[in-house]
Protein backbone atom coordinates (compact mmCIF):
# COMPACT_ATOMS: atom_id res chain seq x y z
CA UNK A 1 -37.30 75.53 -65.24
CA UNK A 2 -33.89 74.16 -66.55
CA UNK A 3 -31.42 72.79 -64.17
CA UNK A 4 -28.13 73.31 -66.18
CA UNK A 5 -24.22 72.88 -64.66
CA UNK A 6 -21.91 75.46 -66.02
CA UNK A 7 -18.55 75.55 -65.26
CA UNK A 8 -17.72 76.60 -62.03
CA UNK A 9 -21.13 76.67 -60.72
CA UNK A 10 -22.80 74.58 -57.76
CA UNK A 11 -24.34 71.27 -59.12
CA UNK A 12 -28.20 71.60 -58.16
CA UNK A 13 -30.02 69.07 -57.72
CA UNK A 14 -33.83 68.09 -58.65
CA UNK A 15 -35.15 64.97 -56.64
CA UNK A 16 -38.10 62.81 -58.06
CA UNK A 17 -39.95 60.16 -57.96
CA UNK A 18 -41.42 57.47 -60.97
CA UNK A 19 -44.50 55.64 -60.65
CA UNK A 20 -43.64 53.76 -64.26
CA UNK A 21 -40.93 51.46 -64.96
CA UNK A 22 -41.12 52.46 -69.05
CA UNK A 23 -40.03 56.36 -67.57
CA UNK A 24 -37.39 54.44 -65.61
CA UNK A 25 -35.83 52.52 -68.30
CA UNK A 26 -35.94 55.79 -71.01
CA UNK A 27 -34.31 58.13 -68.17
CA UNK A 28 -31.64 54.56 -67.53
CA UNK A 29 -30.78 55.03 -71.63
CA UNK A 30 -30.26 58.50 -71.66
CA UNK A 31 -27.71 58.54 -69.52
CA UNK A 32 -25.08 60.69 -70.70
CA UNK A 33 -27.68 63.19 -72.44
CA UNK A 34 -29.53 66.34 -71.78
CA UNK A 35 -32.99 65.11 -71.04
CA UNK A 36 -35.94 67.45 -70.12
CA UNK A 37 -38.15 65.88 -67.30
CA UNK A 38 -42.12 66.45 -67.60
CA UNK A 39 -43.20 66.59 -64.37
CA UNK A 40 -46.07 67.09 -61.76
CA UNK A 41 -45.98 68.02 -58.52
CA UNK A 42 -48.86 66.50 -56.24
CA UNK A 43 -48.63 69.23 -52.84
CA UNK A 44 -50.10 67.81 -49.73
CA UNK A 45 -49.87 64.47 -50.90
CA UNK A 46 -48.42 62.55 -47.63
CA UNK A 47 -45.40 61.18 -50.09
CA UNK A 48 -43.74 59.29 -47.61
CA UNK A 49 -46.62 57.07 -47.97
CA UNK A 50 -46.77 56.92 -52.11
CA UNK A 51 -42.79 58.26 -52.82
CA UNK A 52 -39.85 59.70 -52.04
CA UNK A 53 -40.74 63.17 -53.35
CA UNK A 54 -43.66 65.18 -54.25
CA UNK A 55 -42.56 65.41 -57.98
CA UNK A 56 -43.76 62.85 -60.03
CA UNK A 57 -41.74 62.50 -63.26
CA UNK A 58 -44.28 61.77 -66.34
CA UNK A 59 -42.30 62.17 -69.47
CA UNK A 60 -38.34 62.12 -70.11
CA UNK A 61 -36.96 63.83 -73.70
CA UNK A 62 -33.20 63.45 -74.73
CA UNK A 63 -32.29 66.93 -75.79
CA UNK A 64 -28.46 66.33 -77.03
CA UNK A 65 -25.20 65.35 -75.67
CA UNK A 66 -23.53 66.42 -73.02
CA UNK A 67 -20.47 68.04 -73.75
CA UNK A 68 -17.48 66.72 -72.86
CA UNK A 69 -15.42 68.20 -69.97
């Protein structure tokens, strides 16, 4: 799935969680970036006990700029 703003569009938006700081501080420095998000989602999972969300985030890759506006 790829969650992509185009002009004049509604911004969506994909909530997460991280269980590891390292995924943290890569997502932190690629700020600014097109980043695909590896992912799993854990259904049934009581998250309000382990998270925020049910989707874990397990990998982050910077894909490009984003283009200015």
């Amino acid at each position: 799935m790829a969650l992509v703003t185009m002009p004049g569009t509604m911004t969506e938006k994909f909530y997460f969680s991280i269980r590891d700081e390292s995924i943290t501080e890569t997502l932190n420095a690629s700020i600014g970036k097109r980043v695909v998000l590896e992912y799993e989602e854990h259904i049934g999972v009581p998250f309000s006990c382990f998270a925020e969300t049910r989707y874990f985030v397990t990998g982050v890759k910077a894909v490009g700029e984003v283009p200015p506006l």
